[in-house]
N, C-alpha and C. Protein backbone atom coordinates (compact mmCIF):
# COMPACT_ATOMS: atom_id res chain seq x y z
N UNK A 1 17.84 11.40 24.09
CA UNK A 1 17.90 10.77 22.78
C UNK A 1 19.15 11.28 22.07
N UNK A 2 20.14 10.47 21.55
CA UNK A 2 21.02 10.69 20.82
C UNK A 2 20.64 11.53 19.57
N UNK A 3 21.41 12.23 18.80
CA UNK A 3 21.36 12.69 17.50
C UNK A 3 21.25 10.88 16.43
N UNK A 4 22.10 9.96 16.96
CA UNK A 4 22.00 9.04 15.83
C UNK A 4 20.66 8.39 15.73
N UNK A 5 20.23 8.28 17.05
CA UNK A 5 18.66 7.74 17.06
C UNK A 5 17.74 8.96 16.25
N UNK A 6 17.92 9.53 16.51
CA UNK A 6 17.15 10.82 15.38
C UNK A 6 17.27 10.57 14.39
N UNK A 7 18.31 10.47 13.30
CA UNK A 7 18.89 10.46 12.09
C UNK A 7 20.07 9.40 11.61
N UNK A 8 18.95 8.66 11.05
CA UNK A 8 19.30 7.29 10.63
C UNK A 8 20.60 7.18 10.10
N UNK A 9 20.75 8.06 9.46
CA UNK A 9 22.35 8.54 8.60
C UNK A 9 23.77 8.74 9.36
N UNK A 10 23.37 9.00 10.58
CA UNK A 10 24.62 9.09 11.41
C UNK A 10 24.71 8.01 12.44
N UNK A 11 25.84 7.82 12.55
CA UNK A 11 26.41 6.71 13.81
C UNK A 11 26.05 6.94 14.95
N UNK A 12 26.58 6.55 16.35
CA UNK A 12 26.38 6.65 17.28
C UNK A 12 27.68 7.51 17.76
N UNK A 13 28.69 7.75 16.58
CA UNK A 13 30.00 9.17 16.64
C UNK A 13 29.45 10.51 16.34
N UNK A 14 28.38 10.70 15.30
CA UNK A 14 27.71 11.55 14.92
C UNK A 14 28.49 11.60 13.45
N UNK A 15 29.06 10.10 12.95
CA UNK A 15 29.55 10.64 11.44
C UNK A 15 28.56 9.64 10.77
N UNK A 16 28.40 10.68 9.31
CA UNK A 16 27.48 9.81 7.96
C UNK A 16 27.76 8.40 7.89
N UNK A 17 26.79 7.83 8.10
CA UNK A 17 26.62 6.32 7.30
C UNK A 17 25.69 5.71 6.49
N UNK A 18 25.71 4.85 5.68
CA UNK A 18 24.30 4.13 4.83
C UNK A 18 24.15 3.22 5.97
N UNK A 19 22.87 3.46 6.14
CA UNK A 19 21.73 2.63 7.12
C UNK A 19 22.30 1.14 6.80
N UNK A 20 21.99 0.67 7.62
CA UNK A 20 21.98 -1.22 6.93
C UNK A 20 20.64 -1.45 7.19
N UNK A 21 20.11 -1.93 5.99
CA UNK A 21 18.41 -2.35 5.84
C UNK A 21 18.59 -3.65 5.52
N UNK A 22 19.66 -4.49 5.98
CA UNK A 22 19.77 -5.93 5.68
C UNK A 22 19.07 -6.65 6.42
N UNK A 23 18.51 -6.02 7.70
CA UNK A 23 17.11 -6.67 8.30
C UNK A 23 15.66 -6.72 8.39
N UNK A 24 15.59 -5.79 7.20
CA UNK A 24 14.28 -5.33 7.03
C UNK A 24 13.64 -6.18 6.19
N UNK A 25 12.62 -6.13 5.78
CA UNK A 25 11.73 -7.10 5.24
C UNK A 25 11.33 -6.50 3.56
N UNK A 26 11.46 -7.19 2.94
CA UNK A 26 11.05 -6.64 1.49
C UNK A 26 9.58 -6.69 1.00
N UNK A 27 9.42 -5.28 1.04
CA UNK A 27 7.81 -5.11 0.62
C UNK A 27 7.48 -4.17 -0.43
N UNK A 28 6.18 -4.19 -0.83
CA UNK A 28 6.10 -2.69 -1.62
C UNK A 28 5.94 -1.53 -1.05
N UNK A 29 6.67 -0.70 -1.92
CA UNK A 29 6.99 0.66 -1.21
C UNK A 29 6.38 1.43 -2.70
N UNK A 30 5.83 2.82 -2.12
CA UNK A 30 5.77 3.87 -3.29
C UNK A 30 5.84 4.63 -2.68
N UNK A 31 6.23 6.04 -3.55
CA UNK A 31 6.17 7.45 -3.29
C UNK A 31 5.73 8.09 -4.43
N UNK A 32 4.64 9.73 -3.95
CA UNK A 32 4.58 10.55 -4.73
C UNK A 32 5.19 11.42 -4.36
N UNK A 33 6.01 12.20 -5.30
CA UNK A 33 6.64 13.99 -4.70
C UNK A 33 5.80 14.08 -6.05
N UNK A 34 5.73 15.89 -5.45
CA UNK A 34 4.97 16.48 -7.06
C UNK A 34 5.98 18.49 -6.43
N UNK A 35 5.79 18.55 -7.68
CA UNK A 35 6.11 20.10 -7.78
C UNK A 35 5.65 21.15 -8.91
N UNK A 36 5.96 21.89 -9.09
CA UNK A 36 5.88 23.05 -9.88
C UNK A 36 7.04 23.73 -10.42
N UNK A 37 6.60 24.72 -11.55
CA UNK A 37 7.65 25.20 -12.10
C UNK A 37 6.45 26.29 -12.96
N UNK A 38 7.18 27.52 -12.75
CA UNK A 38 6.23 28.52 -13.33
C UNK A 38 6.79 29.95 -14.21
N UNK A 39 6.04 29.99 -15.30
CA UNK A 39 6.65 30.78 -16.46
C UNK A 39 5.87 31.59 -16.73
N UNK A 40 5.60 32.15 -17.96
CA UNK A 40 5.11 33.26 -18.62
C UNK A 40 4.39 32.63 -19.55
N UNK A 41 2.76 33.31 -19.83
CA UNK A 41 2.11 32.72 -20.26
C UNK A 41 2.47 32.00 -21.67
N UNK A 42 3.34 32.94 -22.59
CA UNK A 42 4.03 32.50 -23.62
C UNK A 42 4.99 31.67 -23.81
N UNK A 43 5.56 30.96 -22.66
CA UNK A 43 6.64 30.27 -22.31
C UNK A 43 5.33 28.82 -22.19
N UNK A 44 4.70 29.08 -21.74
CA UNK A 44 3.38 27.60 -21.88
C UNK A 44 2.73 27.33 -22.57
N UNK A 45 2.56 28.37 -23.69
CA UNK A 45 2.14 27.90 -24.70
C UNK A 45 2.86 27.17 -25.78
N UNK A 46 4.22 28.02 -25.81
CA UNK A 46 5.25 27.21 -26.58
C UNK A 46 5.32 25.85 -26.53
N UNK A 47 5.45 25.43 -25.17
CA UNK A 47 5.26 24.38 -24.47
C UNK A 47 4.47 23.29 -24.68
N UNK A 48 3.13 23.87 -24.70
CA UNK A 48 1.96 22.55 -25.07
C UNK A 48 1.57 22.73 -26.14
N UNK A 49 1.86 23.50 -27.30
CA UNK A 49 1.49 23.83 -28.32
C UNK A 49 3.12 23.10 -29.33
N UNK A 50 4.13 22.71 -28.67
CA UNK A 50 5.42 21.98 -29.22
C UNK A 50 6.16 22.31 -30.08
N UNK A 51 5.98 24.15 -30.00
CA UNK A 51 6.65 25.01 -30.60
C UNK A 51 8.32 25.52 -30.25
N UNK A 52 8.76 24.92 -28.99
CA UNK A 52 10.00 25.37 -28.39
C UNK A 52 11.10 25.03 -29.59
N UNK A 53 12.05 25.83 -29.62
CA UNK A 53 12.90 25.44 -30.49
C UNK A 53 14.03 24.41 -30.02
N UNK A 54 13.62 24.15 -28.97
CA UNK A 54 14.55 22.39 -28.65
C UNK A 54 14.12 21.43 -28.85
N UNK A 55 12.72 21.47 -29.36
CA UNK A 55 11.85 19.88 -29.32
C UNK A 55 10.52 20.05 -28.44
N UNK A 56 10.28 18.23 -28.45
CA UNK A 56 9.39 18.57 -27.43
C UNK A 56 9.70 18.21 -25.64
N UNK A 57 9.42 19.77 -25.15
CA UNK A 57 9.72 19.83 -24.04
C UNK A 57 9.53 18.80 -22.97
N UNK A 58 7.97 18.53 -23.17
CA UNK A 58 7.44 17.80 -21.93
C UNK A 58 8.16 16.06 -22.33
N UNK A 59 8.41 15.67 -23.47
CA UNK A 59 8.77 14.14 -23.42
C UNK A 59 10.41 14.31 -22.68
N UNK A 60 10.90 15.33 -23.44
CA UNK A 60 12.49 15.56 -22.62
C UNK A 60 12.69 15.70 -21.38
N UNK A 61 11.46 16.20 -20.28
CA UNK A 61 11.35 16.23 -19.14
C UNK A 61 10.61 14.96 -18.83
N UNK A 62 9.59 13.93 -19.26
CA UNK A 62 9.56 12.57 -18.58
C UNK A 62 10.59 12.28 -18.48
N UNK A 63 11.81 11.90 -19.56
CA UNK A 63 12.64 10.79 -19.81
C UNK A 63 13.98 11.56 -18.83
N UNK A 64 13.83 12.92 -18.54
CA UNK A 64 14.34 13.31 -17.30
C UNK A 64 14.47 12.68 -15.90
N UNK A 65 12.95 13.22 -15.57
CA UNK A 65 12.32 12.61 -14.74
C UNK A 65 12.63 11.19 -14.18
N UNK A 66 12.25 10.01 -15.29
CA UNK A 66 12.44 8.68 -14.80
C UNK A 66 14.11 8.18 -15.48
N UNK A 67 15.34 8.54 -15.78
CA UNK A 67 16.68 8.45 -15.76
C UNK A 67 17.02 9.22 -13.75
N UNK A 68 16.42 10.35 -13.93
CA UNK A 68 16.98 10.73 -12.25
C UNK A 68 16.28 9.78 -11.29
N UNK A 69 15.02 9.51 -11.35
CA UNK A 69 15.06 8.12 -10.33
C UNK A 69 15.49 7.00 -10.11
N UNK A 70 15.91 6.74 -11.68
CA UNK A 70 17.15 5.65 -11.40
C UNK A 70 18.39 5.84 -11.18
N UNK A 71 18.32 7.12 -11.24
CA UNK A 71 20.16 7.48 -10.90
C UNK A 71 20.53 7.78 -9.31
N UNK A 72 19.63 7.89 -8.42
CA UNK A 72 19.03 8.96 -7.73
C UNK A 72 20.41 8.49 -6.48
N UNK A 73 20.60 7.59 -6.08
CA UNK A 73 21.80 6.82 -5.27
C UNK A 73 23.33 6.85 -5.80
N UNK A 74 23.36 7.80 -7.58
CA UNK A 74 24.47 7.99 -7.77
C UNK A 74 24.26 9.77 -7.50
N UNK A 75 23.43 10.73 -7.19
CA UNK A 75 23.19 11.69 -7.18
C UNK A 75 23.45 12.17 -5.37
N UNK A 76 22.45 11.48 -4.84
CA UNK A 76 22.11 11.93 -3.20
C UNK A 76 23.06 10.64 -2.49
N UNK A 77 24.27 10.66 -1.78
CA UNK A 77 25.52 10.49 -1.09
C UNK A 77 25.04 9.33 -0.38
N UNK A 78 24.13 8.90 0.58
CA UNK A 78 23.70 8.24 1.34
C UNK A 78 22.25 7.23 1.30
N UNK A 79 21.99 7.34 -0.49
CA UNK A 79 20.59 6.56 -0.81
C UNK A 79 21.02 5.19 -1.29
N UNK A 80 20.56 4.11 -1.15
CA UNK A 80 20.65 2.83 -1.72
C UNK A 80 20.13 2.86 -2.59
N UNK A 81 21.21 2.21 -3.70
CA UNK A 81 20.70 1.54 -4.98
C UNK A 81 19.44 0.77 -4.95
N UNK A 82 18.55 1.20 -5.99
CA UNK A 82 17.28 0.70 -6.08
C UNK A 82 16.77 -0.17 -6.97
N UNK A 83 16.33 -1.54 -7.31
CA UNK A 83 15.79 -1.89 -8.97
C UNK A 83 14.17 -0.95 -8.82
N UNK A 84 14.02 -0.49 -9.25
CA UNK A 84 12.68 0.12 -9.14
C UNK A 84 11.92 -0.44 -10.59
N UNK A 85 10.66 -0.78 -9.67
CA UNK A 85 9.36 -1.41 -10.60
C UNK A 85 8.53 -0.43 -11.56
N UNK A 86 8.25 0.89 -11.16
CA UNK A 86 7.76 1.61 -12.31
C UNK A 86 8.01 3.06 -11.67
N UNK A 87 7.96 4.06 -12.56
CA UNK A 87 8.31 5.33 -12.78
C UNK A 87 7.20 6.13 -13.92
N UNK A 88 6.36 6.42 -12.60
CA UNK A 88 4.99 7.27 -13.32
C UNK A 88 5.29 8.90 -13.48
N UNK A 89 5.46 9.37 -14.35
CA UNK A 89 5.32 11.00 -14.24
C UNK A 89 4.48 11.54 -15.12
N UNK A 90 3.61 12.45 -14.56
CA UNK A 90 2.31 13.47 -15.24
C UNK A 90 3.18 14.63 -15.30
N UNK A 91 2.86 15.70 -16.08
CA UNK A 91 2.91 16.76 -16.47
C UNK A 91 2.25 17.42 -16.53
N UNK A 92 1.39 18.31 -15.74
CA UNK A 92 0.08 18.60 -16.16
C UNK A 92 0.12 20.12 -16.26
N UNK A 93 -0.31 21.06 -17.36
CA UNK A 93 -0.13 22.53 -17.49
C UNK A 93 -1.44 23.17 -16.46
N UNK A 94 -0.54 23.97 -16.00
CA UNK A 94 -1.55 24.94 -15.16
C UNK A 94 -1.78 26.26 -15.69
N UNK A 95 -2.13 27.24 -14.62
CA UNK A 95 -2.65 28.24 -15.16
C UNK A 95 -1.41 29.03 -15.82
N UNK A 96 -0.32 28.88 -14.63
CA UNK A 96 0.81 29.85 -14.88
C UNK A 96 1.51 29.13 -14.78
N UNK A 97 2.04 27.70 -15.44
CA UNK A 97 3.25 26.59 -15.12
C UNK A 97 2.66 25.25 -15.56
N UNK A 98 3.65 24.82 -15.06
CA UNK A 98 3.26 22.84 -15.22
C UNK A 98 3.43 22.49 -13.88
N UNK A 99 2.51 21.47 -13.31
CA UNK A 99 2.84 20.80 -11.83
C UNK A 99 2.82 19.39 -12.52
N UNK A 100 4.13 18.97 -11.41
CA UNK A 100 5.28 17.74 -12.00
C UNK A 100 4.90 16.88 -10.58
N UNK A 101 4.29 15.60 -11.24
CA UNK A 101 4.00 14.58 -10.14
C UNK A 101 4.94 13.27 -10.88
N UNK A 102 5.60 12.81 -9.98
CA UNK A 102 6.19 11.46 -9.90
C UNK A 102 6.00 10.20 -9.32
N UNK A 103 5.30 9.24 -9.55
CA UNK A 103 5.27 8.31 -8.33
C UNK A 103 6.01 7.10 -8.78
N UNK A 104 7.02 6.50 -7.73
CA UNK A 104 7.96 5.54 -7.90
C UNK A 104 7.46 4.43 -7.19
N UNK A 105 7.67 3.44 -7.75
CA UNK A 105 7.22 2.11 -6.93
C UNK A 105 8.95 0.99 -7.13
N UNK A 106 8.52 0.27 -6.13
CA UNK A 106 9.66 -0.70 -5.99
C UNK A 106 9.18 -1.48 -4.80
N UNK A 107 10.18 -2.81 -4.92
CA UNK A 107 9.95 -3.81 -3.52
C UNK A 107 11.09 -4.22 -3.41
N UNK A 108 11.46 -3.90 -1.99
CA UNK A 108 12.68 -4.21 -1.20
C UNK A 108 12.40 -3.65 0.55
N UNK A 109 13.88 -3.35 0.51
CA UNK A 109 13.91 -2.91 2.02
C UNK A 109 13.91 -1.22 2.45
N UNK A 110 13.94 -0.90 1.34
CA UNK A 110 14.07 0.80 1.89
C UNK A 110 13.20 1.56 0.93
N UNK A 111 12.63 3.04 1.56
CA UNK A 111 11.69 3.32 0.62
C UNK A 111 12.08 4.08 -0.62
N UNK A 112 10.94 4.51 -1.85
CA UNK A 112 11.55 5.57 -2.85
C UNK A 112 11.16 6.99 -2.98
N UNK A 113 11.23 7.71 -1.60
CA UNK A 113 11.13 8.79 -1.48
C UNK A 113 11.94 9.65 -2.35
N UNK A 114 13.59 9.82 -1.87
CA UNK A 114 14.27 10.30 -2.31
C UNK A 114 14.52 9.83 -4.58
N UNK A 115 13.98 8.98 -4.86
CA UNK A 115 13.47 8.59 -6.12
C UNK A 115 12.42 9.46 -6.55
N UNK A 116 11.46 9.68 -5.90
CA UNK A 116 10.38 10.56 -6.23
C UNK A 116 10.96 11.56 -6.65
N UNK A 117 11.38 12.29 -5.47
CA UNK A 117 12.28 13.94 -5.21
C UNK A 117 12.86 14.10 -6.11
N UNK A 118 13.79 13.57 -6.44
CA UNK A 118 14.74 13.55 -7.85
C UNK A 118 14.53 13.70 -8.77
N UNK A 119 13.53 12.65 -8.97
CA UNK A 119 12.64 12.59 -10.17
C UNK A 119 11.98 14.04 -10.84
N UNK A 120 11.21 14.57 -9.38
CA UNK A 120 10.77 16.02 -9.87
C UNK A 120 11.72 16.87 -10.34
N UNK A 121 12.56 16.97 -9.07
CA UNK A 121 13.51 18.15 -9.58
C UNK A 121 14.21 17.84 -10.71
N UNK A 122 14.35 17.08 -11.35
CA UNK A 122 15.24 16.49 -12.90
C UNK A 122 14.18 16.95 -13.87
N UNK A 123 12.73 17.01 -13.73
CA UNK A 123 11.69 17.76 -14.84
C UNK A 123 12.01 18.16 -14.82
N UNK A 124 11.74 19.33 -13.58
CA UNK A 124 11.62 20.99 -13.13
C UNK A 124 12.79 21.44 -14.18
N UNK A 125 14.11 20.77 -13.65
CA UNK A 125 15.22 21.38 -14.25
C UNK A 125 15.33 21.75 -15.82
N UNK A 126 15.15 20.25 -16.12
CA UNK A 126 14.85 20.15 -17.75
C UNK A 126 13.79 21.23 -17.96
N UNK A 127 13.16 21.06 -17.82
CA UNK A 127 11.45 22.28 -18.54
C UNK A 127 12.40 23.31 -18.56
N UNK A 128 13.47 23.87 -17.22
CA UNK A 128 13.87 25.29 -17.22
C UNK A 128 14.81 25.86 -18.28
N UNK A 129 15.82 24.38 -18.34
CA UNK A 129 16.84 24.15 -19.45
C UNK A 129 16.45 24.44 -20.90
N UNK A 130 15.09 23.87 -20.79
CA UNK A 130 15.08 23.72 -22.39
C UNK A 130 14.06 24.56 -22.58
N UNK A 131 13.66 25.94 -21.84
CA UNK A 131 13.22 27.24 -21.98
C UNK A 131 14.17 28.69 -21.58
N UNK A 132 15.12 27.93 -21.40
CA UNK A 132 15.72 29.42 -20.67
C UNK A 132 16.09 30.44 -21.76
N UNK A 133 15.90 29.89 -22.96
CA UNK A 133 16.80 31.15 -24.13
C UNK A 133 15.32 31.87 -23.79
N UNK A 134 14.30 32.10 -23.35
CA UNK A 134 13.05 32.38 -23.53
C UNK A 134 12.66 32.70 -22.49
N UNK A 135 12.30 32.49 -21.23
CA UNK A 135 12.08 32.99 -20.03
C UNK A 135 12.59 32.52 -18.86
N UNK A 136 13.93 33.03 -18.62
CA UNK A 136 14.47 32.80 -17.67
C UNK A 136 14.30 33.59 -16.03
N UNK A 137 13.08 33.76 -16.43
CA UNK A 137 12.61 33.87 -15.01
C UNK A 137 11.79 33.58 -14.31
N UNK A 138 11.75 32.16 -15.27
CA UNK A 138 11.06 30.76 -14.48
C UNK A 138 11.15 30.49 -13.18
N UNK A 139 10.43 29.65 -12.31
CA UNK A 139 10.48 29.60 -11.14
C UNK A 139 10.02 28.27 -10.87
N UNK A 140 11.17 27.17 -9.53
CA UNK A 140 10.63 25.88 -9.46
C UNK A 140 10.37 26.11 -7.84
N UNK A 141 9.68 25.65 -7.79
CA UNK A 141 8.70 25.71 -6.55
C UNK A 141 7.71 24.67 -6.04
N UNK A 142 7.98 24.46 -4.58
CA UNK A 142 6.91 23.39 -3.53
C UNK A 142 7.36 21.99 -4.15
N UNK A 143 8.53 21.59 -4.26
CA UNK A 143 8.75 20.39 -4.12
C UNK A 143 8.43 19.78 -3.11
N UNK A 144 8.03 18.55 -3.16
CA UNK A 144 7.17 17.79 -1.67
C UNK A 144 7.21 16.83 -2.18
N UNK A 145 7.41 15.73 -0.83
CA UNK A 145 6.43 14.41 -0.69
C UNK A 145 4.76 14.24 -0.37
N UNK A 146 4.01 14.17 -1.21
CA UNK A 146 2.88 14.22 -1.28
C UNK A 146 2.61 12.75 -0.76
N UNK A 147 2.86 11.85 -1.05
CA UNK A 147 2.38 10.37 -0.35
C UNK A 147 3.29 9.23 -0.30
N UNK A 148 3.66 8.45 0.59
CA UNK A 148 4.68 7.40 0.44
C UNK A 148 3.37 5.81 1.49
N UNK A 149 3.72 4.27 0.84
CA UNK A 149 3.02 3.55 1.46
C UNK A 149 3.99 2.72 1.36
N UNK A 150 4.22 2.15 2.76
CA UNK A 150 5.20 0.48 2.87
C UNK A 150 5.94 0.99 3.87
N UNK A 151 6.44 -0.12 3.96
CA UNK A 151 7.54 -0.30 4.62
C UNK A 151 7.63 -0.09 6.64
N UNK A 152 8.46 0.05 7.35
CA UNK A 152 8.22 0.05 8.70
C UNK A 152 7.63 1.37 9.07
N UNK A 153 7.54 2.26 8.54
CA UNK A 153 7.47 3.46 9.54
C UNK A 153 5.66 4.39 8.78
N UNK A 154 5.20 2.90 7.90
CA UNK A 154 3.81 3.14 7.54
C UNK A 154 3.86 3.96 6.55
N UNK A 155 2.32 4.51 6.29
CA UNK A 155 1.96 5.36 5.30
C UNK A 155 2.12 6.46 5.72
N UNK A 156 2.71 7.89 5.21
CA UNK A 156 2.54 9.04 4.82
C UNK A 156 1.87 9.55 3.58
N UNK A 157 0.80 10.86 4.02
CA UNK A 157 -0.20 11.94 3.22
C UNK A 157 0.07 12.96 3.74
N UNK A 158 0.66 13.75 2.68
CA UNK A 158 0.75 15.26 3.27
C UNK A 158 -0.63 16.15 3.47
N UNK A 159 -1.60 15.64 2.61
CA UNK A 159 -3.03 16.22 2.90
C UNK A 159 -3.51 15.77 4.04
N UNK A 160 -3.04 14.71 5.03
CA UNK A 160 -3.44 14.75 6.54
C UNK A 160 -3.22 15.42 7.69
């Protein structure tokens, strides 16, 4: 097996290319990535209590969130431009952090994994940004694809 048959991204030279999905079939596609990001108990309360002195944190990290999934093909070198149909993100406070779920939907030819991904890490970032005068020894952690459905190569669950 070639390296290019492995990895869609490279030729049959072994140099980068964008896939051509001009034969693929347009369907619905989604993805969830979810992650984490973890602080000090006082750094979360600030937080959900909307005491930070930048605002409020968690709306600055949605509108994070769903701008990097639409940007996500001017960000990552080799992703196709996407119209994407909706851009879900939860926030949800944990014991010691917030876990950051994204799920992207769209219909076309390629999926929105790398939309998801982005998506998280653009919270993560923001939450860190707009706490760091305060505890910068935050921590973003277990970014994942948690679930993707469509397209040729089926459904993925990371809980399987």
């Amino acid at each position: 097996m070639s390296i290019s048959s492995r990895l869609t991204h490279l030729n049959d030279a072994g140099h980068a290319h964008m896939v051509d999905v001009s034969g693929k079939p347009s369907t619905k596609r989604r993805a969830t990535a979810k992650g984490s990001i973890y602080m000090l108990p006082a750094t979360l309360e600030m937080i959900v209590s909307g005491t930070a002195p930048k605002g409020d944190v968690l709306a600055t990290a949605r509108i994070a969130a769903i701008m990097a999934a639409k940007k996500t093909a001017d960000i990552i070198p080799l992703c196709h431009p996407l119209a994407l149909s909706s851009v879900q993100v939860d926030l949800l406070p944990i014991d010691n952090g917030i876990e950051i779920s994204v799920t992207v939907v769209t219909t076309g030819t390629t999926g929105v994994e790398m939309e998801a991904l982005t998506a998280v890490s653009a919270a993560a970032l923001t939450l860190y940004d707009m706490c760091k005068a305060v505890d910068r020894g935050m921590r973003i952690s277990d970014i994942h694809l948690e679930h993707k459905s469509g397209g040729q190569s089926g459904d993925y669950d990371a809980k399987s």
